[in-house]
Protein backbone atom coordinates (compact mmCIF):
# COMPACT_ATOMS: atom_id res chain seq x y z
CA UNK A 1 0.00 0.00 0.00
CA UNK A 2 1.41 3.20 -0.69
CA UNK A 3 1.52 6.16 1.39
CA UNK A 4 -1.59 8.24 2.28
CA UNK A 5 -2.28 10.88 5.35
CA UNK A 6 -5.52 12.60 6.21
CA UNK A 7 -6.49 15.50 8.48
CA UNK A 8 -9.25 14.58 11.37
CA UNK A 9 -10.54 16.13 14.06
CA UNK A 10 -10.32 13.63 17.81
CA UNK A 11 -11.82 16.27 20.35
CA UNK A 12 -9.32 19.22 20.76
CA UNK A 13 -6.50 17.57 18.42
CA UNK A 14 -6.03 17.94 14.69
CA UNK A 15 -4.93 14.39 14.06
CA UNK A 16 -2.38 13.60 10.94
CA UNK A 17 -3.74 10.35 10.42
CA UNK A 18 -0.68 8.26 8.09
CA UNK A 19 -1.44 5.12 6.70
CA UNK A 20 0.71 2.26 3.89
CA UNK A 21 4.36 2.20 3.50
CA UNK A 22 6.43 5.20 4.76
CA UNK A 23 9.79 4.63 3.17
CA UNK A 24 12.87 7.69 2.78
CA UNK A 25 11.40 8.19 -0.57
CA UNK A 26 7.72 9.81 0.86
CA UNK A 27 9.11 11.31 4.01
CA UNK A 28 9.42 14.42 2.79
CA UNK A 29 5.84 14.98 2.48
CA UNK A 30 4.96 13.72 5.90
CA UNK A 31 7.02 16.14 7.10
CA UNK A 32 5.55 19.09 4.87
CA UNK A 33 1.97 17.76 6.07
CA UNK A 34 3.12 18.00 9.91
CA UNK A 35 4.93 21.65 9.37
CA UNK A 36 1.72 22.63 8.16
CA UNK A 37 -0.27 21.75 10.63
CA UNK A 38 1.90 22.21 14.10
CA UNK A 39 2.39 25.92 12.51
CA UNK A 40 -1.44 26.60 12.50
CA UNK A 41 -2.74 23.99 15.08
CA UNK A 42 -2.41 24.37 18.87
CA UNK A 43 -2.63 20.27 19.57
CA UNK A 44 -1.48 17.85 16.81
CA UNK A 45 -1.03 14.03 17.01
CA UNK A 46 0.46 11.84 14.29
CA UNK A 47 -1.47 8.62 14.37
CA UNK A 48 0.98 6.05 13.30
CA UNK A 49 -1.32 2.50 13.58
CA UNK A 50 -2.10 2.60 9.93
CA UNK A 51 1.44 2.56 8.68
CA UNK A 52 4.90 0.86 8.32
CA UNK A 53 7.79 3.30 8.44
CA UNK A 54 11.46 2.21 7.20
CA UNK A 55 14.52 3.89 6.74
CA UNK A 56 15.88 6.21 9.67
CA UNK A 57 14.55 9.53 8.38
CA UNK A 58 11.24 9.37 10.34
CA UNK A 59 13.02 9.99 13.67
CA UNK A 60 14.27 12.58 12.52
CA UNK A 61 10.84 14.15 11.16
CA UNK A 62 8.95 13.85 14.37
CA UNK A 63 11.54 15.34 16.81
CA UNK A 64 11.66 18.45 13.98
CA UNK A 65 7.66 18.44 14.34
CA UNK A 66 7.97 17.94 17.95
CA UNK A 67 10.55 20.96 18.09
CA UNK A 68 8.43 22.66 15.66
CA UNK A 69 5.38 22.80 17.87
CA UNK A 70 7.28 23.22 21.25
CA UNK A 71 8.52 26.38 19.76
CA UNK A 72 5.26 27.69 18.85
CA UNK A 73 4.05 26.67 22.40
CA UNK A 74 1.62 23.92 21.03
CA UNK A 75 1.45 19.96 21.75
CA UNK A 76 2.78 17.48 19.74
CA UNK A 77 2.00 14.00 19.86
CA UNK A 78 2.99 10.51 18.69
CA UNK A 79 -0.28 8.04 18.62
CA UNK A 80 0.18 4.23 18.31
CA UNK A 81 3.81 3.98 17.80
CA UNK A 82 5.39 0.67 16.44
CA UNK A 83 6.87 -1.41 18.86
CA UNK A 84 10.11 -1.08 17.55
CA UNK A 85 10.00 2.59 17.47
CA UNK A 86 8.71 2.50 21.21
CA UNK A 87 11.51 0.14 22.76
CA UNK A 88 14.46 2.03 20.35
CA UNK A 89 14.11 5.36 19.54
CA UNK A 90 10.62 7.48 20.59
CA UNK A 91 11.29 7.47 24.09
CA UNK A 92 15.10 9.09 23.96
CA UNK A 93 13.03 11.85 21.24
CA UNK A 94 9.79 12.36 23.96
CA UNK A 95 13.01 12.94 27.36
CA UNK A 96 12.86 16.51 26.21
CA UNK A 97 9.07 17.02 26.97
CA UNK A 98 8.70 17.97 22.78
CA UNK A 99 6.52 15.51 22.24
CA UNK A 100 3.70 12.78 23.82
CA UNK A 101 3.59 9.32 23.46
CA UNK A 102 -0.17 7.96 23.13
CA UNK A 103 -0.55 4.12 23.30
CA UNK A 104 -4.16 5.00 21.28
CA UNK A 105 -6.06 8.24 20.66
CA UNK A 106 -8.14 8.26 23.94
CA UNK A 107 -4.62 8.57 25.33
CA UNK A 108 -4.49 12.07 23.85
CA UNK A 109 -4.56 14.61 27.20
CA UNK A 110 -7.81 17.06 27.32
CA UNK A 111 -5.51 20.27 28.22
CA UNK A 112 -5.75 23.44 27.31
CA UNK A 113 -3.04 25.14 24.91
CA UNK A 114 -0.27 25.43 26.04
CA UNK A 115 1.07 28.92 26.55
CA UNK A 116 4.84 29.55 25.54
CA UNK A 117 7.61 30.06 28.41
């Protein structure tokens, strides 16, 4: 399955929904797609269930959303991470407080924005 992403609304989060094969190739775009919407969205979450990421570039994309929205005082987070991605790599990105692992989207706090410091 190739790669597809869609915008949805879960309560107060704007939800970048990614889905098929994320490979080097396509991360570009994912990247694009979260700019966009950490620079205009107070609470965004990258649901991650729907897809298979390879290659080493995504860590890199969500700590530079993560940053992105941290700086902007908004909430990042990472919904349904791969178990692979959990034991290796999310958790040393998330030790800076730039971004939230989610087990599933009900995980997703209910806080208001959050104001820059």
């Amino acid at each position: 399955m190739a790669y597809m992403s869609s915008l949805l609304a879960h309560g107060r989060w704007t939800v970048v929904r990614v889905t098929g094969t994320v490979d080097d190739w396509r991360m570009p775009a994912l990247r694009a797609q979260l700019a966009d919407a950490v620079d205009v969205c107070p609470r965004v979450a990258v649901d991650l269930s729907g897809c298979r990421l390879t290659g080493t570039r995504w860590m890199g994309v969500l700590l530079e959303a993560g940053r992105r929205a941290h700086d902007r005082g908004h909430l990042f987070a990472v919904v349904s991470p791969r178990p692979h991605a959990t034991r290796l790599c999310l958790p040393v990105l998330a030790r800076g407080g730039r971004l939230l692992l989610c087990w599933s989207m009900e995980q997703l706090p209910k806080l208001e924005p959050v104001g820059r410091h």
